[in-house]
N, C-alpha and C. Protein backbone atom coordinates (compact mmCIF):
# COMPACT_ATOMS: atom_id res chain seq x y z
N UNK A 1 -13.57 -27.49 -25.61
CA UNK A 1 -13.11 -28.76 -25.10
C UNK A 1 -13.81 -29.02 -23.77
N UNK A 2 -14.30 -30.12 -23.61
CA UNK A 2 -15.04 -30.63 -22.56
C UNK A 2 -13.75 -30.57 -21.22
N UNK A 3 -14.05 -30.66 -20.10
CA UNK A 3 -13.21 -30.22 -18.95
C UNK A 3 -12.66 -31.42 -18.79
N UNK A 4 -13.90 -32.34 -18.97
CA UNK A 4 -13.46 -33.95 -18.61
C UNK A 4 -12.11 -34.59 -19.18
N UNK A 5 -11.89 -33.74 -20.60
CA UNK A 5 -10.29 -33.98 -20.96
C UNK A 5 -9.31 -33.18 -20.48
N UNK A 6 -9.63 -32.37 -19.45
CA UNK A 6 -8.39 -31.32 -19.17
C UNK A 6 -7.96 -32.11 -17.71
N UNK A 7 -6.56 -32.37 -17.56
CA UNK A 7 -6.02 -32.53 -16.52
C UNK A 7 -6.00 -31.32 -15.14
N UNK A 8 -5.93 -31.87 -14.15
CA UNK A 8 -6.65 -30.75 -12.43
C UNK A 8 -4.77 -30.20 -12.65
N UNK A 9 -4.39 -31.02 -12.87
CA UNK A 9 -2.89 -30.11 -12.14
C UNK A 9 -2.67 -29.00 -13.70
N UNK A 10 -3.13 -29.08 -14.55
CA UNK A 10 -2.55 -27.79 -15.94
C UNK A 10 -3.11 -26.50 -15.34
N UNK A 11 -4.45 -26.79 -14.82
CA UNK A 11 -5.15 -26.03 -13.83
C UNK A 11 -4.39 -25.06 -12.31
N UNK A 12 -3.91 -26.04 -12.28
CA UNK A 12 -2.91 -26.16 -10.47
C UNK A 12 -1.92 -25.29 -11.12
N UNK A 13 -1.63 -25.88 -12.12
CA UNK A 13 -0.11 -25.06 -13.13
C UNK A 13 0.22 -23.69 -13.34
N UNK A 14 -1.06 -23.53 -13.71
CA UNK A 14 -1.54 -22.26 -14.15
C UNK A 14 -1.91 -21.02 -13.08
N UNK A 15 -2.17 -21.54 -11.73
CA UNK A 15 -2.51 -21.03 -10.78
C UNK A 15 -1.14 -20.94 -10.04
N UNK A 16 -0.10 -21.59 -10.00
CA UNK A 16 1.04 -21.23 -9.40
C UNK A 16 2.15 -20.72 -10.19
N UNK A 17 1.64 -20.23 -11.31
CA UNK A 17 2.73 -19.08 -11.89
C UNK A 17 2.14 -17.71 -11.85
N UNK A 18 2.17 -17.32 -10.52
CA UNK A 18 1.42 -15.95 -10.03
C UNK A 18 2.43 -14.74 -10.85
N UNK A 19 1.73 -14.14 -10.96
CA UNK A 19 3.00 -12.73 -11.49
C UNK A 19 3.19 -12.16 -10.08
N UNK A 20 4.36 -11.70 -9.95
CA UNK A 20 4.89 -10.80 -8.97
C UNK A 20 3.71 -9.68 -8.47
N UNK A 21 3.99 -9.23 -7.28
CA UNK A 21 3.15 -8.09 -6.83
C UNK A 21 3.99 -6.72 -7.47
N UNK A 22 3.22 -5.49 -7.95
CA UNK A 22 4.33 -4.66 -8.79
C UNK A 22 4.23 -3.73 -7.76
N UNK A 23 5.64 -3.36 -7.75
CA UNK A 23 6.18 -3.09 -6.99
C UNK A 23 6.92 -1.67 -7.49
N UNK A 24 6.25 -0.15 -7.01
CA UNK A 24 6.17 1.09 -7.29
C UNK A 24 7.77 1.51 -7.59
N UNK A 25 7.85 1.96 -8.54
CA UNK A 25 9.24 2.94 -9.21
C UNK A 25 9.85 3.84 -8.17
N UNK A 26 8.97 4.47 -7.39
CA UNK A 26 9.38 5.61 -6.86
C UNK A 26 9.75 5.21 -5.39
N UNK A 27 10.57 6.07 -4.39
CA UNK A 27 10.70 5.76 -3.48
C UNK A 27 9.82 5.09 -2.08
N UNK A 28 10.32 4.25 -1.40
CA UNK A 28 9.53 3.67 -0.29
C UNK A 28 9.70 4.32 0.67
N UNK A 29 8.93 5.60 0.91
CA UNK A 29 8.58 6.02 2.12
C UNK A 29 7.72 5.49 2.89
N UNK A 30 8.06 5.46 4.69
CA UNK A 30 7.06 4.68 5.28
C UNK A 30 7.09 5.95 6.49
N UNK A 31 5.83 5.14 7.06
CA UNK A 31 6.14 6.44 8.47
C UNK A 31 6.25 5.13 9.70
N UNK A 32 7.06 5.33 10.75
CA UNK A 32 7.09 4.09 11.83
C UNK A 32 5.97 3.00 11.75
N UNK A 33 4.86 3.36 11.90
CA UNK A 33 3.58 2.31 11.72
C UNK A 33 3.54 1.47 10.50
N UNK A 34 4.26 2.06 9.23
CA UNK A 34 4.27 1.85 8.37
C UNK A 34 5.08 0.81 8.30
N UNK A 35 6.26 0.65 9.03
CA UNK A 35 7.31 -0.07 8.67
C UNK A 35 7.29 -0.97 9.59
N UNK A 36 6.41 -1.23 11.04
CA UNK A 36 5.88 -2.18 11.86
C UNK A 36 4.96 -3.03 10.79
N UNK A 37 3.87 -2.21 10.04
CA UNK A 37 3.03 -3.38 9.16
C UNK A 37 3.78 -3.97 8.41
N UNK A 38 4.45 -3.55 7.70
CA UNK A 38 5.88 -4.21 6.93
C UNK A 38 6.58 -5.39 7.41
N UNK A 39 6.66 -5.08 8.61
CA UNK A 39 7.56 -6.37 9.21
C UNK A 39 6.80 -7.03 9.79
N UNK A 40 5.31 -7.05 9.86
CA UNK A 40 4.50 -7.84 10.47
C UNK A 40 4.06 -8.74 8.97
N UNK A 41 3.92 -7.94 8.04
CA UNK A 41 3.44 -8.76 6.94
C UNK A 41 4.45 -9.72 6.30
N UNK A 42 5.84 -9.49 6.36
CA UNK A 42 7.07 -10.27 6.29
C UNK A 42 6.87 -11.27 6.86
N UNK A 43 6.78 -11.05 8.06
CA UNK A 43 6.38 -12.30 9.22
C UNK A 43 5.74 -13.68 8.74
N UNK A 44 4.35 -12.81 8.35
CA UNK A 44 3.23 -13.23 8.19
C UNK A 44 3.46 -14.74 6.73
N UNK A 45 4.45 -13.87 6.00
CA UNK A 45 4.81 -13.83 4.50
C UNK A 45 5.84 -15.39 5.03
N UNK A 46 7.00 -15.42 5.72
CA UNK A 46 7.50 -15.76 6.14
C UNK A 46 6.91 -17.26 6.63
N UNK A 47 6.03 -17.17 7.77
CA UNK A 47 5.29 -18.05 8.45
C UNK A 47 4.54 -19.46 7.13
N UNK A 48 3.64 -18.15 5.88
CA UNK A 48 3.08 -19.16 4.94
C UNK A 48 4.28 -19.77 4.30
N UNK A 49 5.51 -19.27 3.96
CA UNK A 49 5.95 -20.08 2.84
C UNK A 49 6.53 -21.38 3.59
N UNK A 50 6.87 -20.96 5.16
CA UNK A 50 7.43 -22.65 6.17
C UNK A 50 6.40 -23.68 6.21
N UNK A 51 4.67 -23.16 6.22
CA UNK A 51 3.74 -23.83 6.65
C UNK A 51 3.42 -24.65 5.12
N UNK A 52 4.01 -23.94 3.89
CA UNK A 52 3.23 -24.26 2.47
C UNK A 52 5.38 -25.65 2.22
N UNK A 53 6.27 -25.70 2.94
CA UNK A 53 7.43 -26.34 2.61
C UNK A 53 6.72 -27.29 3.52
N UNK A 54 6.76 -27.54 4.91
CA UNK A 54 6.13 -28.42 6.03
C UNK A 54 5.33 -29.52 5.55
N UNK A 55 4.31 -28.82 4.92
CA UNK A 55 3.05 -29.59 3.99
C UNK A 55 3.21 -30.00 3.02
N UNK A 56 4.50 -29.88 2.40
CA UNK A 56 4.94 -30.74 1.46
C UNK A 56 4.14 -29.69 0.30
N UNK A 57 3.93 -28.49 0.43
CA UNK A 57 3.01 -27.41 -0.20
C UNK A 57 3.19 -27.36 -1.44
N UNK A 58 5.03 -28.02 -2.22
CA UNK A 58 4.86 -27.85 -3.45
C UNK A 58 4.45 -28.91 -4.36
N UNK A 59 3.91 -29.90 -3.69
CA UNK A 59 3.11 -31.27 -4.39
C UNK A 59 1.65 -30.98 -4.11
N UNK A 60 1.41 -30.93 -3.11
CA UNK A 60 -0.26 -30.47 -2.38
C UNK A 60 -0.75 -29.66 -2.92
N UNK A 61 -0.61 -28.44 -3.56
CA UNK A 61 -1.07 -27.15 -3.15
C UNK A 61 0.07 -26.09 -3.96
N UNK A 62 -0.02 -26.12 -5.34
CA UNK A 62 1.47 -25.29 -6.03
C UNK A 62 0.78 -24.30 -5.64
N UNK A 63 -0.55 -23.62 -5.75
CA UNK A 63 -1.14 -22.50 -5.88
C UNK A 63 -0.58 -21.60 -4.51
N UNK A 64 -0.62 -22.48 -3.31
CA UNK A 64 -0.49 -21.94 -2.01
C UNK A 64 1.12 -21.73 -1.69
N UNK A 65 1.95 -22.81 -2.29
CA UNK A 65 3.33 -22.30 -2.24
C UNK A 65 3.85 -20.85 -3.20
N UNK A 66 2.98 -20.82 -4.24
CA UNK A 66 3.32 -19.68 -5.45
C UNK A 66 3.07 -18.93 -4.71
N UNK A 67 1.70 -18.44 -3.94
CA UNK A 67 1.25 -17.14 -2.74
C UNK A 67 2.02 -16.66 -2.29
N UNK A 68 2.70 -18.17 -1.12
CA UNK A 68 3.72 -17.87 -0.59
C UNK A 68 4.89 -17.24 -0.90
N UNK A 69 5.47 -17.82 -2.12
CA UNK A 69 6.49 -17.05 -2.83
C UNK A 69 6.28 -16.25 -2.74
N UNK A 70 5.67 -15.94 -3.45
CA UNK A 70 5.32 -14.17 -4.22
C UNK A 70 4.83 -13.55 -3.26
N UNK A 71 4.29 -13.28 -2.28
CA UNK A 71 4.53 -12.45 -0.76
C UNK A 71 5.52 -12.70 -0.24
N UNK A 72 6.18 -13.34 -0.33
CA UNK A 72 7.86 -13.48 0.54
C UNK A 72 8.70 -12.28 -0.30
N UNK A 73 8.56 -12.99 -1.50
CA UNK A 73 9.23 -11.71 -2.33
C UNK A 73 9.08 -10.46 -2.44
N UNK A 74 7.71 -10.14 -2.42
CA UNK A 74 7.38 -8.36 -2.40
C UNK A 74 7.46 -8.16 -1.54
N UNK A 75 7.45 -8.69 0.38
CA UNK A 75 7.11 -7.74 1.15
C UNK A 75 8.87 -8.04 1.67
N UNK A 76 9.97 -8.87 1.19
CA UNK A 76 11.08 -8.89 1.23
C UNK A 76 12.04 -7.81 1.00
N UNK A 77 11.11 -7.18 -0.29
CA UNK A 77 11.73 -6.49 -1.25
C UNK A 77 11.36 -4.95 -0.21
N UNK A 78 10.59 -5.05 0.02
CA UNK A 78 9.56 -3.59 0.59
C UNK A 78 10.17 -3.39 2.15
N UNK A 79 10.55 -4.23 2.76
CA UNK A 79 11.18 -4.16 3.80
C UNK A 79 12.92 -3.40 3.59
N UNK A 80 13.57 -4.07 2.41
CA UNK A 80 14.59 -3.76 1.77
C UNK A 80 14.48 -2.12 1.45
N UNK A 81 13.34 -2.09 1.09
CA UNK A 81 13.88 -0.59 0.74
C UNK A 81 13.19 0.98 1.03
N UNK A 82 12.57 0.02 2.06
CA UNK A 82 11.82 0.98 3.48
C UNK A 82 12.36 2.28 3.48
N UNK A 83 12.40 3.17 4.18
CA UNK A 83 12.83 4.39 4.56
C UNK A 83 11.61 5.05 5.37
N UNK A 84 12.32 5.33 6.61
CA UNK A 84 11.24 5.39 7.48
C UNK A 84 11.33 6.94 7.59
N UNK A 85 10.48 7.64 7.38
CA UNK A 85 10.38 9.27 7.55
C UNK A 85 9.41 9.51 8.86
N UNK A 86 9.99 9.86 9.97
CA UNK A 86 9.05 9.83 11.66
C UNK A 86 9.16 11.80 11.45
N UNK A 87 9.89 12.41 10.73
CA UNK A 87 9.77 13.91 10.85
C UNK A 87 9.01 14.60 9.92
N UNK A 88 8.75 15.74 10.53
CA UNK A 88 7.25 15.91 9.48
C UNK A 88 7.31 17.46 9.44
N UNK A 89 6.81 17.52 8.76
CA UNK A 89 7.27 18.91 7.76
C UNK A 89 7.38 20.30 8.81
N UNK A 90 7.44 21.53 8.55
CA UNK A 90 7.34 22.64 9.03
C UNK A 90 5.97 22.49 10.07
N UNK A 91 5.96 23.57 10.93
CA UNK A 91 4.62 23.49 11.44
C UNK A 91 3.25 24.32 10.56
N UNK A 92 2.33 23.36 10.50
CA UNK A 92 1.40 24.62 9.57
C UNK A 92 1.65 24.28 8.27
N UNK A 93 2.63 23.19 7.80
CA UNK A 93 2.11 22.69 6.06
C UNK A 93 2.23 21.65 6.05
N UNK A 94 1.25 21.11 5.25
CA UNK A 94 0.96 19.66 4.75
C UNK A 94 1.93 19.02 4.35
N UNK A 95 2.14 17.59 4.39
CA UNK A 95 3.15 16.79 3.87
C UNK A 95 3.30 15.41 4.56
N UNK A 96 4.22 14.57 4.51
CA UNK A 96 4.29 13.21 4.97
C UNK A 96 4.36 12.98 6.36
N UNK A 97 2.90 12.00 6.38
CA UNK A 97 2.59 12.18 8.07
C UNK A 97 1.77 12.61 8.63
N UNK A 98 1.37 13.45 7.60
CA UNK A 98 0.29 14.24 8.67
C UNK A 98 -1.15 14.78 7.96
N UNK A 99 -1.89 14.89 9.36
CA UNK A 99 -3.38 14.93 8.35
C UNK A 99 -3.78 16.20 8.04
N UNK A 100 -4.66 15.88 6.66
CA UNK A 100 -5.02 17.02 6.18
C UNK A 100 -6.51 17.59 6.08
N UNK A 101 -7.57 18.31 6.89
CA UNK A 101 -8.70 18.58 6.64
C UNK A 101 -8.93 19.46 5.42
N UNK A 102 -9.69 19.35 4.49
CA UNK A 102 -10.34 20.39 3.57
C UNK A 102 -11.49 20.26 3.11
N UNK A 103 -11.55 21.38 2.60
CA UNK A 103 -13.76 21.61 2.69
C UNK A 103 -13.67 22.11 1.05
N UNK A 104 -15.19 21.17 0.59
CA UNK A 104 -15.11 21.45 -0.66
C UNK A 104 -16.31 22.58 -0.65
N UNK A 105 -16.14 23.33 -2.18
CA UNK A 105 -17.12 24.38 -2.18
C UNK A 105 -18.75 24.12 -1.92
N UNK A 106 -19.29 22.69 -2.03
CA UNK A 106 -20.30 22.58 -1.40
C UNK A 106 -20.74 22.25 0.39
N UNK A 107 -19.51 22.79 1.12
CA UNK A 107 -19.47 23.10 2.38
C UNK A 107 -19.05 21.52 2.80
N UNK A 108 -18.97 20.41 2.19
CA UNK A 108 -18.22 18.70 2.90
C UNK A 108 -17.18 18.80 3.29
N UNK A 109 -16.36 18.53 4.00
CA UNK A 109 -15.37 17.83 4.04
C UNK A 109 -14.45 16.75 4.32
N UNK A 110 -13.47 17.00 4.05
CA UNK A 110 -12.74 15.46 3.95
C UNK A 110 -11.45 15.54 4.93
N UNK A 111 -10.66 14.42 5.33
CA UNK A 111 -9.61 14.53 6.20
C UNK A 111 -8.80 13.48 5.76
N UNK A 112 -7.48 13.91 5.53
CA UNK A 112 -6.37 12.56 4.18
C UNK A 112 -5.56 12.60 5.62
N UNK A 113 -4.26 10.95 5.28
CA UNK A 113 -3.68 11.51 5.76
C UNK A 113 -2.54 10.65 4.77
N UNK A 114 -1.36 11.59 4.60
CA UNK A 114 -0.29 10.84 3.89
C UNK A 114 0.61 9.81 4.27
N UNK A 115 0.44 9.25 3.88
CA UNK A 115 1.40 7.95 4.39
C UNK A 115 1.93 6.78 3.29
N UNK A 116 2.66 5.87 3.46
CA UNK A 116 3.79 5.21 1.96
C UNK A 116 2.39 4.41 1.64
N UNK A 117 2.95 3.83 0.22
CA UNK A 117 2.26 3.38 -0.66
C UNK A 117 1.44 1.97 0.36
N UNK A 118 2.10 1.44 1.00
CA UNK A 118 1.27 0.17 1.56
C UNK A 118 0.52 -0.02 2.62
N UNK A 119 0.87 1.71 2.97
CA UNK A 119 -0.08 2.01 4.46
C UNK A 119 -1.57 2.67 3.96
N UNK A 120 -1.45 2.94 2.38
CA UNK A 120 -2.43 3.98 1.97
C UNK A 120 -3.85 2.83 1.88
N UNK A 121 -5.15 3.81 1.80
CA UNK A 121 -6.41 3.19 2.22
C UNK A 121 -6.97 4.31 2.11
N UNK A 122 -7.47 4.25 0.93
CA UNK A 122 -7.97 5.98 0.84
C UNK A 122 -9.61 6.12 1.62
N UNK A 123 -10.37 4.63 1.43
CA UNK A 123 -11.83 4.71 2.20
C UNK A 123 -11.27 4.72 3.86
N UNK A 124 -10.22 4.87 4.24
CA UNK A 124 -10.83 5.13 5.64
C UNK A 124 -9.33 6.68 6.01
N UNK A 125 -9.07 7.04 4.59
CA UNK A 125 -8.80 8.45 4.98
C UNK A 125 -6.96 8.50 4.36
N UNK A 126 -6.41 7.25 4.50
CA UNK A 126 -4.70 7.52 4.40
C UNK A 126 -4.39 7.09 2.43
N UNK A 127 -3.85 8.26 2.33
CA UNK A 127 -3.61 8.13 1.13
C UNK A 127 -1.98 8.02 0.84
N UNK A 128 -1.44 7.22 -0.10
CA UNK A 128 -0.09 7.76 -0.66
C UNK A 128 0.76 8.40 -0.95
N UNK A 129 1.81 9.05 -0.57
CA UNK A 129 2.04 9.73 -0.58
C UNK A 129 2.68 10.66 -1.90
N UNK A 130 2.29 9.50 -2.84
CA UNK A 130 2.69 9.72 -4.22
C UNK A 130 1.57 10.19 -4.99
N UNK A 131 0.80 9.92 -4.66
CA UNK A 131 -0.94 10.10 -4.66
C UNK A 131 -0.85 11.77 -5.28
N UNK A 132 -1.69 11.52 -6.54
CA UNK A 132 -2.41 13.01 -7.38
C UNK A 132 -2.34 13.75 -6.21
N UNK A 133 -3.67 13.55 -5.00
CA UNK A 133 -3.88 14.31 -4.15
C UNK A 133 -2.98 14.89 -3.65
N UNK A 134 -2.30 13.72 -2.79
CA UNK A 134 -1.38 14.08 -1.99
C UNK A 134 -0.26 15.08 -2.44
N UNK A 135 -0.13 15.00 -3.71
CA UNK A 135 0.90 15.82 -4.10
C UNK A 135 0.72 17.22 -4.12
N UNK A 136 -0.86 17.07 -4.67
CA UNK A 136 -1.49 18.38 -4.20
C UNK A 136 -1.22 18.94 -3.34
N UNK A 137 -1.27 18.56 -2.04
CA UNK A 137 -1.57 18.92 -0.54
C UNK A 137 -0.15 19.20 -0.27
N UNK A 138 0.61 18.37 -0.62
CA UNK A 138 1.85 18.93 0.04
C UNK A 138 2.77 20.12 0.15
N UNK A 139 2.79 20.94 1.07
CA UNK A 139 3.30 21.51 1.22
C UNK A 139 3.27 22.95 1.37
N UNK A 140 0.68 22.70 1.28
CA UNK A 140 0.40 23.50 1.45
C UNK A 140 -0.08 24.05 2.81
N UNK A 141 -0.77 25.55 3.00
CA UNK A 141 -0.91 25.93 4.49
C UNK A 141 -2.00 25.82 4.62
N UNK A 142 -2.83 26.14 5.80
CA UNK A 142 -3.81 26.21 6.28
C UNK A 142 -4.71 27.84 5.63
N UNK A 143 -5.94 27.37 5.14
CA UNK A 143 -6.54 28.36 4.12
C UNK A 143 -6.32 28.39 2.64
N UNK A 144 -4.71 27.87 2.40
CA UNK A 144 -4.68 27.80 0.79
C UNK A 144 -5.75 26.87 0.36
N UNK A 145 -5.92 27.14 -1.05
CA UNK A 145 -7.27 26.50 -1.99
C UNK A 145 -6.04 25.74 -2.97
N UNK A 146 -6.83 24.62 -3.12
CA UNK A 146 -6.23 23.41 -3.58
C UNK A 146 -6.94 23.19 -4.56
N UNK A 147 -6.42 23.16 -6.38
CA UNK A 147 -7.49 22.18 -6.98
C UNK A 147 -7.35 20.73 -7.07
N UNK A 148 -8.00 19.87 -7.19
CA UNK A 148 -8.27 18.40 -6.78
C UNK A 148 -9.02 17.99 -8.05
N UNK A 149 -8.82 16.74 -8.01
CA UNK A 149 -9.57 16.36 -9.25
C UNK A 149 -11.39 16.32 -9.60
N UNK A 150 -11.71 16.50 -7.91
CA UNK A 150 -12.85 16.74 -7.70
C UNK A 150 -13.28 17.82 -7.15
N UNK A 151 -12.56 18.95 -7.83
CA UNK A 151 -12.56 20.39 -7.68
C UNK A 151 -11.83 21.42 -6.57
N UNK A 152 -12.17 22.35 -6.15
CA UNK A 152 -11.37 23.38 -5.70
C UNK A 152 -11.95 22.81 -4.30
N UNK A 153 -10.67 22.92 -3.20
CA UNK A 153 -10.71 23.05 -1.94
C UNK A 153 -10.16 23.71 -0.98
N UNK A 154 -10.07 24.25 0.28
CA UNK A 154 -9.70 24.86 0.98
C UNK A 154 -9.42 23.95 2.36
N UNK A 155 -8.27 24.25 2.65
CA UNK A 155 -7.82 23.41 3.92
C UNK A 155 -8.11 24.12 4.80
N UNK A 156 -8.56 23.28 5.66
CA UNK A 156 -8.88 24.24 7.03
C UNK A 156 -8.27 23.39 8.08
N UNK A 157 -7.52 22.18 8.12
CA UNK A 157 -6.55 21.77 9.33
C UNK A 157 -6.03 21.15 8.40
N UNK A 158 -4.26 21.37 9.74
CA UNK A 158 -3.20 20.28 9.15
C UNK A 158 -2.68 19.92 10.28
N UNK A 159 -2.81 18.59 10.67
CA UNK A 159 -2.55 17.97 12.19
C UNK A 159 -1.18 17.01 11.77
């Protein structure tokens, strides 16, 4: 079908029935920083859906009010069921919070650090704490050998 018969708003239509952001089964652990981005992104979340009502956003712009929604709602929800963990494990084993150095058998290494699902960013080091890895790591010491999905490692710090 040529476009020239398709109406702009079925288009518009289609773009403001966003699916929900999915939103993890397992518990919401955060660590303090964690739960500052949280309430900054609420904010944030907050701010678009007044600026997308103001603008008359649900005639203008369904796409930008649906956004809005649907970040109001997940980071609503994520604030709701926060749990802020600031204490951190034994001294000397891995776990929530804290970073983990380990060296793979071709002498590299890497440095994680665990933190809740919305703080995680694995290219600049913070992973999930639900995370394959992380699960790995937890709860191990300094020197234990870890296998990983990208093979055997050895920790050599836990900060």
């Amino acid at each position: 079908m040529s476009v020239a018969f398709t109406k702009e708003s079925d288009a518009e239509s289609v773009a403001a029935d966003l699916p929900d952001r999915p939103i993890p089964a397992h518990a919401n652990l955060v660590t303090p920083a964690g739960l500052i981005a949280i309430e900054t992104a609420l904010a944030e979340a907050r701010a678009a859906y007044a600026a997308a009502q103001a603008n008359d956003g649900i005639s203008a712009d369904r796409s930008a009010m649906a956004r809005a929604t649907r970040d109001l709602r997940y980071w609503s929800a994520r604030r709701a069921s926060a749990r802020v963990i600031d204490a951190r494990p034994e001294a000397g084993r891995a776990g929530f919070n804290t970073s983990i150095t380990f060296e793979h058998e071709d002498g590299s290494s890497r440095t994680y650090r665990i933190v809740g699902d919305d703080e995680a960013d694995p290219a600049t080091g913070l992973i999930s704490w639900a995370s394959p890895v992380a699960r790995a790591l937890t709860g191990r010491s300094l020197g234990d050998t870890v296998s990983l999905p990208t093979g055997d490692v050895e920790i050599t710090a836990i900060a």
